[in-house]
C-alpha atoms as a PDB file:
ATOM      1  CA  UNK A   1     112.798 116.972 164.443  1.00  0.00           C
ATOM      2  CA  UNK A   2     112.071 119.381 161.209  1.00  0.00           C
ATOM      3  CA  UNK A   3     110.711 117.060 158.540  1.00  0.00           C
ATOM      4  CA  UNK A   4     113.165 116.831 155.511  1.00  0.00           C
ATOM      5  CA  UNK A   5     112.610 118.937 152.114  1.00  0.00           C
ATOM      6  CA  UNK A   6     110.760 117.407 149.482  1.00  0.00           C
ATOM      7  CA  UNK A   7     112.618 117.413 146.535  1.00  0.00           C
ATOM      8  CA  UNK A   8     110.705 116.995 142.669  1.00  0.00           C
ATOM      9  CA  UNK A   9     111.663 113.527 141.368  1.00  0.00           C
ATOM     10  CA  UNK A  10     112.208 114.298 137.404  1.00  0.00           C
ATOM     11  CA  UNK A  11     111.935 112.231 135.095  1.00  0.00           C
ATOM     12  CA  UNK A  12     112.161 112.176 131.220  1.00  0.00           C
ATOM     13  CA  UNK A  13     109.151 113.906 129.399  1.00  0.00           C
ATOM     14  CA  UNK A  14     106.900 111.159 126.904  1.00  0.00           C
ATOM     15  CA  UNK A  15     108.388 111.085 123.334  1.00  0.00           C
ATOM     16  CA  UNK A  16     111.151 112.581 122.103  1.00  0.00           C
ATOM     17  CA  UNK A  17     111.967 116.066 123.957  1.00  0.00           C
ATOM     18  CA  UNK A  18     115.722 116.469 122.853  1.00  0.00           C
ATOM     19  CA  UNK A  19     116.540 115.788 126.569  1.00  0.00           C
ATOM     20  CA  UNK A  20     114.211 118.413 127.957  1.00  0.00           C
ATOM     21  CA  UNK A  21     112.468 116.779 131.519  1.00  0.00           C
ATOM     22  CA  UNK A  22     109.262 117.754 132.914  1.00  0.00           C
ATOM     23  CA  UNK A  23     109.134 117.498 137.350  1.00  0.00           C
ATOM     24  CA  UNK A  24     107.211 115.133 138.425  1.00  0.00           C
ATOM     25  CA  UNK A  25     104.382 117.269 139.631  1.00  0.00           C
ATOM     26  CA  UNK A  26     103.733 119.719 136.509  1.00  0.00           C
ATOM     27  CA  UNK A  27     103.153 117.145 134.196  1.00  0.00           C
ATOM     28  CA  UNK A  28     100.485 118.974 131.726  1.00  0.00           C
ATOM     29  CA  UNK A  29      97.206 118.225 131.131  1.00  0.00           C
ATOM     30  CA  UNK A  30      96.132 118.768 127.505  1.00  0.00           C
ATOM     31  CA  UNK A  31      93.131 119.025 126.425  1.00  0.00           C
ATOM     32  CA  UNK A  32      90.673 121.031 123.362  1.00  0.00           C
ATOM     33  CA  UNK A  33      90.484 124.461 124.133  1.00  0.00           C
ATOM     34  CA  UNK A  34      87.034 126.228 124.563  1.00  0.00           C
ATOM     35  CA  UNK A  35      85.621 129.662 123.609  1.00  0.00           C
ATOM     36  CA  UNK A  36      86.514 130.142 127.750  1.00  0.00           C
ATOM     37  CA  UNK A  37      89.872 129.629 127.276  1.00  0.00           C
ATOM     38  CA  UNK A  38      90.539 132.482 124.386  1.00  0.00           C
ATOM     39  CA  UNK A  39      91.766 134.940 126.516  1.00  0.00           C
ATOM     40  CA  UNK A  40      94.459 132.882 128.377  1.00  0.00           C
ATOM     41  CA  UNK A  41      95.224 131.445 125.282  1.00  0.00           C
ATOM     42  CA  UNK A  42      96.035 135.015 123.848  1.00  0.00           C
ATOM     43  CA  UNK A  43      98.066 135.986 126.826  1.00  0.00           C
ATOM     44  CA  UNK A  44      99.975 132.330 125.728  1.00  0.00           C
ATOM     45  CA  UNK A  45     100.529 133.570 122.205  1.00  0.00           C
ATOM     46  CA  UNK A  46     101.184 136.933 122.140  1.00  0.00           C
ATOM     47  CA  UNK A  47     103.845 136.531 125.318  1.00  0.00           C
ATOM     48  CA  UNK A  48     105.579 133.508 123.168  1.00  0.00           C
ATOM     49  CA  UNK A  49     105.909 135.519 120.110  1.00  0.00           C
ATOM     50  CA  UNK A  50     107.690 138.475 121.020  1.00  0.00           C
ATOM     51  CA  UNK A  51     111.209 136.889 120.540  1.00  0.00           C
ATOM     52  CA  UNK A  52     110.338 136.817 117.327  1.00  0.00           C
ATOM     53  CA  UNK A  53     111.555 140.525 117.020  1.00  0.00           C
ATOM     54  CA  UNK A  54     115.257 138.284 117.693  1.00  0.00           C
ATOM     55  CA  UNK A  55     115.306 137.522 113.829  1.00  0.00           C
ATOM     56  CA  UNK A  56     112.167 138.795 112.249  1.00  0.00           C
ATOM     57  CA  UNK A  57     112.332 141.984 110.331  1.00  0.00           C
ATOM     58  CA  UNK A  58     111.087 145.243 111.766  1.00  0.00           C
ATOM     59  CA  UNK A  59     108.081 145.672 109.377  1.00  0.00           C
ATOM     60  CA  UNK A  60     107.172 141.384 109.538  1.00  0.00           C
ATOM     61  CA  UNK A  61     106.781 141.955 113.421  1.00  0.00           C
ATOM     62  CA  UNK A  62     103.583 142.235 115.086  1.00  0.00           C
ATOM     63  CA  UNK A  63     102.833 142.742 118.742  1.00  0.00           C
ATOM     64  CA  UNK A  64     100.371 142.010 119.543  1.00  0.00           C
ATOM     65  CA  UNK A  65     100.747 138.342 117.288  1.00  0.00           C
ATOM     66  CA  UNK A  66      97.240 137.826 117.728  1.00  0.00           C
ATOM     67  CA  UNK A  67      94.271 139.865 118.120  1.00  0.00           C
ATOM     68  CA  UNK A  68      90.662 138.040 119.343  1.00  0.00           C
ATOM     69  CA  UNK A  69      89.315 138.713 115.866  1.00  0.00           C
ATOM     70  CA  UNK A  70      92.013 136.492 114.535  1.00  0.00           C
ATOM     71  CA  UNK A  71      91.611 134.071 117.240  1.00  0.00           C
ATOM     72  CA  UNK A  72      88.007 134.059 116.138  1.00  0.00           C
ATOM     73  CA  UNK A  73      88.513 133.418 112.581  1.00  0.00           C
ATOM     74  CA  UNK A  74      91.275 130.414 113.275  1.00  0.00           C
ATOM     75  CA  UNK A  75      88.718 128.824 115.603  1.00  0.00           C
ATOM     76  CA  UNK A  76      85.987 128.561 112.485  1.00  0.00           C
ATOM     77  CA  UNK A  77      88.545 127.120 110.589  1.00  0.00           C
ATOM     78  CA  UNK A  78      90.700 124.546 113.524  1.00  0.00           C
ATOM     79  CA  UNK A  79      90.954 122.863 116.583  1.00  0.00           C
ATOM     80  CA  UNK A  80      92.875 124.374 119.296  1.00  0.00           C
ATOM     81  CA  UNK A  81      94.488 122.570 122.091  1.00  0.00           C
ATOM     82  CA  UNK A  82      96.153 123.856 125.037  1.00  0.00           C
ATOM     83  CA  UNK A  83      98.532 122.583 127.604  1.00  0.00           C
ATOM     84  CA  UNK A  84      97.642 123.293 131.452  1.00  0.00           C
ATOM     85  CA  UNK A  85      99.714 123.250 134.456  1.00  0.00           C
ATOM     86  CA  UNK A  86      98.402 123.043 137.605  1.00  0.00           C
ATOM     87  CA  UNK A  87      95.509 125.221 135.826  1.00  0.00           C
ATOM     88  CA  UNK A  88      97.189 127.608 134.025  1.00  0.00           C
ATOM     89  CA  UNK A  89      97.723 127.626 130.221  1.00  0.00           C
ATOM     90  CA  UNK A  90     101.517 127.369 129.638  1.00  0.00           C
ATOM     91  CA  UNK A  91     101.014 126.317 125.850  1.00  0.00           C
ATOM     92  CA  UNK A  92      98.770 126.233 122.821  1.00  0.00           C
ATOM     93  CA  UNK A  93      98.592 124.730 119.225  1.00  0.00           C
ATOM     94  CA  UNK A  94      95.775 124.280 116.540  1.00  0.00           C
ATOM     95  CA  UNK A  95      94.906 121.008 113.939  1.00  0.00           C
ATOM     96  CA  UNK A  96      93.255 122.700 110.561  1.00  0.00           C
ATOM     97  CA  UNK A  97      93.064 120.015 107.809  1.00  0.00           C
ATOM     98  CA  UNK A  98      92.966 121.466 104.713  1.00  0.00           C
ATOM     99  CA  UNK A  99      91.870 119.218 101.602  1.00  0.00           C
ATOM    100  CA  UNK A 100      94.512 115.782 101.494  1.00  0.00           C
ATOM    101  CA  UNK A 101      96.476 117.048 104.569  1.00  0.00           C
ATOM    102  CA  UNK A 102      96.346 118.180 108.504  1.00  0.00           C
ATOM    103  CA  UNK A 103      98.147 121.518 109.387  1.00  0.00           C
ATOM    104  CA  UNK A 104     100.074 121.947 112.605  1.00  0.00           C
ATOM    105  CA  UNK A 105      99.274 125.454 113.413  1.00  0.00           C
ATOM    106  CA  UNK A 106     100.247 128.229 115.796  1.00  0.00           C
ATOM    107  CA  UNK A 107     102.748 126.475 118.620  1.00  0.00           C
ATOM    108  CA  UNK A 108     103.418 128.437 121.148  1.00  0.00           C
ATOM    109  CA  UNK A 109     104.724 127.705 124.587  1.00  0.00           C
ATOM    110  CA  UNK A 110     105.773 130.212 127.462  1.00  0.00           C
ATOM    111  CA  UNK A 111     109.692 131.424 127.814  1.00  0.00           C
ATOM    112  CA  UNK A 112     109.152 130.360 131.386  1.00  0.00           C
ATOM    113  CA  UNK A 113     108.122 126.762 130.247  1.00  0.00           C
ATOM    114  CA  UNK A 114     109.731 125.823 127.454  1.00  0.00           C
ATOM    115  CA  UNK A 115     112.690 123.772 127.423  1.00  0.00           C
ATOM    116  CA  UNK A 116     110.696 121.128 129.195  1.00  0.00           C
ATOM    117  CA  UNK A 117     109.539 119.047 126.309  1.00  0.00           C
ATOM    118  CA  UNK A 118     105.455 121.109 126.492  1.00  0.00           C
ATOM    119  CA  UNK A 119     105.505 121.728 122.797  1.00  0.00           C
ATOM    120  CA  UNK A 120     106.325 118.182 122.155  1.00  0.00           C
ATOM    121  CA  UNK A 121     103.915 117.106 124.453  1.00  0.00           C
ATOM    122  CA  UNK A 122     101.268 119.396 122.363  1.00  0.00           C
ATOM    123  CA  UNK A 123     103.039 117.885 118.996  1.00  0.00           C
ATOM    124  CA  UNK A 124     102.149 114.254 120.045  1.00  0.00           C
ATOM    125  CA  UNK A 125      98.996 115.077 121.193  1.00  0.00           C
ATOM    126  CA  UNK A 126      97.832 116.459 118.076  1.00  0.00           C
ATOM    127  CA  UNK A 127      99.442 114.393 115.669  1.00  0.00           C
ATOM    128  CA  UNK A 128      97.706 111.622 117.470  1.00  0.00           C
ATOM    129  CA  UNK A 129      94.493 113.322 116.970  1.00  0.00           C
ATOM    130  CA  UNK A 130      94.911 113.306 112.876  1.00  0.00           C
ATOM    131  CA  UNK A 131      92.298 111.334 111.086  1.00  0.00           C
ATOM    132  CA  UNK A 132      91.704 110.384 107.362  1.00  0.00           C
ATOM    133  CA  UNK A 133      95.002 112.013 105.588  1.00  0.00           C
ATOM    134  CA  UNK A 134      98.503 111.239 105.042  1.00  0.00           C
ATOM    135  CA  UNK A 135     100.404 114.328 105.400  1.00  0.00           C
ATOM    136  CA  UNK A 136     100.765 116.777 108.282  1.00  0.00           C
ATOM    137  CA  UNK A 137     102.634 119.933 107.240  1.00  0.00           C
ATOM    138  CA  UNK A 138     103.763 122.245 109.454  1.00  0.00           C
ATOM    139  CA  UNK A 139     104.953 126.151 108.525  1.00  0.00           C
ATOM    140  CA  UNK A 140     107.395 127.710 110.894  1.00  0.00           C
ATOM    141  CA  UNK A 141     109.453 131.212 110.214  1.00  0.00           C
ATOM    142  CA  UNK A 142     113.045 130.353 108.179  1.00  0.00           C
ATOM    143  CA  UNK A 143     114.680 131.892 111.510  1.00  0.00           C
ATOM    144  CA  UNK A 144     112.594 129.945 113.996  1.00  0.00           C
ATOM    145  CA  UNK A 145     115.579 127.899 114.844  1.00  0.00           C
ATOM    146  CA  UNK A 146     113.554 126.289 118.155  1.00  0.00           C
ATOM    147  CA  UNK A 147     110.751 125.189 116.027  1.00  0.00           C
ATOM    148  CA  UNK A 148     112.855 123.786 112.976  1.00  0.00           C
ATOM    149  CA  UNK A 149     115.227 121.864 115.579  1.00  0.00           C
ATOM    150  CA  UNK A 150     112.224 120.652 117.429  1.00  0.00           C
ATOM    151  CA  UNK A 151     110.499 119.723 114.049  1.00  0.00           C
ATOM    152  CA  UNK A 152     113.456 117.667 112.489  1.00  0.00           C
ATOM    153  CA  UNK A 153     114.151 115.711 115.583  1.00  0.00           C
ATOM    154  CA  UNK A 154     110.395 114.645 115.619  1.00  0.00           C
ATOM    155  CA  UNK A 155     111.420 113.213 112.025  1.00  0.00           C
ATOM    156  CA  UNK A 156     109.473 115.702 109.675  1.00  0.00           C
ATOM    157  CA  UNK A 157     111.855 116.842 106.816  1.00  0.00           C
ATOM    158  CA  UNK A 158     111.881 120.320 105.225  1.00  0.00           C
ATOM    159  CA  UNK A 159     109.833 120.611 101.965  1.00  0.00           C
ATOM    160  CA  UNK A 160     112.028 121.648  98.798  1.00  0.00           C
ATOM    161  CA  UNK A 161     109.422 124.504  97.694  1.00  0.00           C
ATOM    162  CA  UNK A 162     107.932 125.999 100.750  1.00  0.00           C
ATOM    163  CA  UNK A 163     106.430 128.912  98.780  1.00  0.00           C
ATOM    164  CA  UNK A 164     103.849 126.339  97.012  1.00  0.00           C
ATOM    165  CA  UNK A 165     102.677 124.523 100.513  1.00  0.00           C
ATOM    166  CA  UNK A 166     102.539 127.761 101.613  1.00  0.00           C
ATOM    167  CA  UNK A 167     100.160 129.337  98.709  1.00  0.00           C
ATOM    168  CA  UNK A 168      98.458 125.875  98.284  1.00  0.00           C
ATOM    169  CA  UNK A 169      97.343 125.283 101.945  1.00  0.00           C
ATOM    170  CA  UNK A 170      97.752 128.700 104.210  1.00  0.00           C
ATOM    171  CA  UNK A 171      96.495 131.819 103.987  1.00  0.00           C
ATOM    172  CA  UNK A 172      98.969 133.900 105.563  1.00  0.00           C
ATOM    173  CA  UNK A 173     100.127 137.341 104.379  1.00  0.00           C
ATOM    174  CA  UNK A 174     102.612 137.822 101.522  1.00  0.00           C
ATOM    175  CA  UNK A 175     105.489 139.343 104.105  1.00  0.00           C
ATOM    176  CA  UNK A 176     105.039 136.008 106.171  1.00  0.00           C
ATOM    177  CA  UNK A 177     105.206 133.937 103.211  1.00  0.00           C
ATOM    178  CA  UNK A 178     108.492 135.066 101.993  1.00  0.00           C
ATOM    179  CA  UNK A 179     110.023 134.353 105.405  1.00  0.00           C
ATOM    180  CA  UNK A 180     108.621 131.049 106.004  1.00  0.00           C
ATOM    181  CA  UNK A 181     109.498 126.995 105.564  1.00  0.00           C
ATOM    182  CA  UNK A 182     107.324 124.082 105.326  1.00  0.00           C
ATOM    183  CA  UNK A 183     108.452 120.502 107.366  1.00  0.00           C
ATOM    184  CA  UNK A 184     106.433 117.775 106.522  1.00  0.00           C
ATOM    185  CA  UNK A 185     105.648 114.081 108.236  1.00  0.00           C
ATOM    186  CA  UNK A 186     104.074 111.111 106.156  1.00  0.00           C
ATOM    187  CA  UNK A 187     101.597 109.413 108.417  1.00  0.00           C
END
């Protein structure tokens, strides 16, 4: 007698993932990425980004999102964390605190994987990580309609002048800027 199939038992993913369910077996494992782990993480961000060409314009588009020198230079400055499944890095995000506040930084989870509450996963884990400020801030492109939904269902609340977060704790290039909100969380 042929044994039967063995079906994933789902069940709903920790915190709040806007009904998005992870299977039973790929729950992630997350964990501080290391100098090892650049590459992968690249392939992570770079694939992620390219629906940004959906809403960004023409000359605000970059592919490839992320070079290794700019890996480099966010890695002097924050933590990154990554989220594994069954090995392989499906999702990354960095903590930077900058003076009074921590900065959510760089989300990005693969097409193939998102929709499964990864990103919130990565959220929690790094909000949980925050030590010794008040304030996380997060910057996301105006357009970025996953990241804003995700952001305001986790309870952070868009900031009235984004321009000023942005100039007071980023350094990101004057085209980004003008495109971009700010969300922020009390702690």
């Amino acid at each position: 007698m042929p044994e039967p199939a063995v079906q994933a038992v789902e069940r709903p993913c920790l915190g709040d993932c806007g009904g998005a369910i992870l299977p039973d077996m790929t729950q992630p494992e997350i964990r501080t990425l290391l100098a090892s782990d650049r590459n992968a993480a690249l392939a992570v961000i770079n694939a992620a980004a390219r629906w940004y060409r959906e809403f960004l314009p023409v000359g605000e588009f970059h592919d490839p999102e992320m070079s290794p020198a700019q890996w480099d230079a966010e890695a002097r400055r924050m933590t990154w964390f990554g989220a594994f499944i069954a090995g392989a890095l499906v999702g990354v995000m960095g903590l930077e605190y900058v003076r009074d506040v921590a900065l959510l930084r760089h989300a990005y989870v693969l097409a193939e994987h998102q929709r499964y509450g990864i990103g919130t996963l990565l959220r929690e884990h790094l909000e949980a990580q925050v030590r010794g400020v008040h304030r996380i801030i997060v910057g996301t492109y105006g357009e970025n309609h996953k990241a804003r939904s995700m952001l305001e269902a986790a309870g952070y609340r868009l900031c009235p002048d984004p321009e000023a977060i942005l100039r007071a704790y980023y350094a990101i290039p004057e085209d980004r800027l003008k495109s971009s909100v700010t969300y922020e969380k009390s702690l």
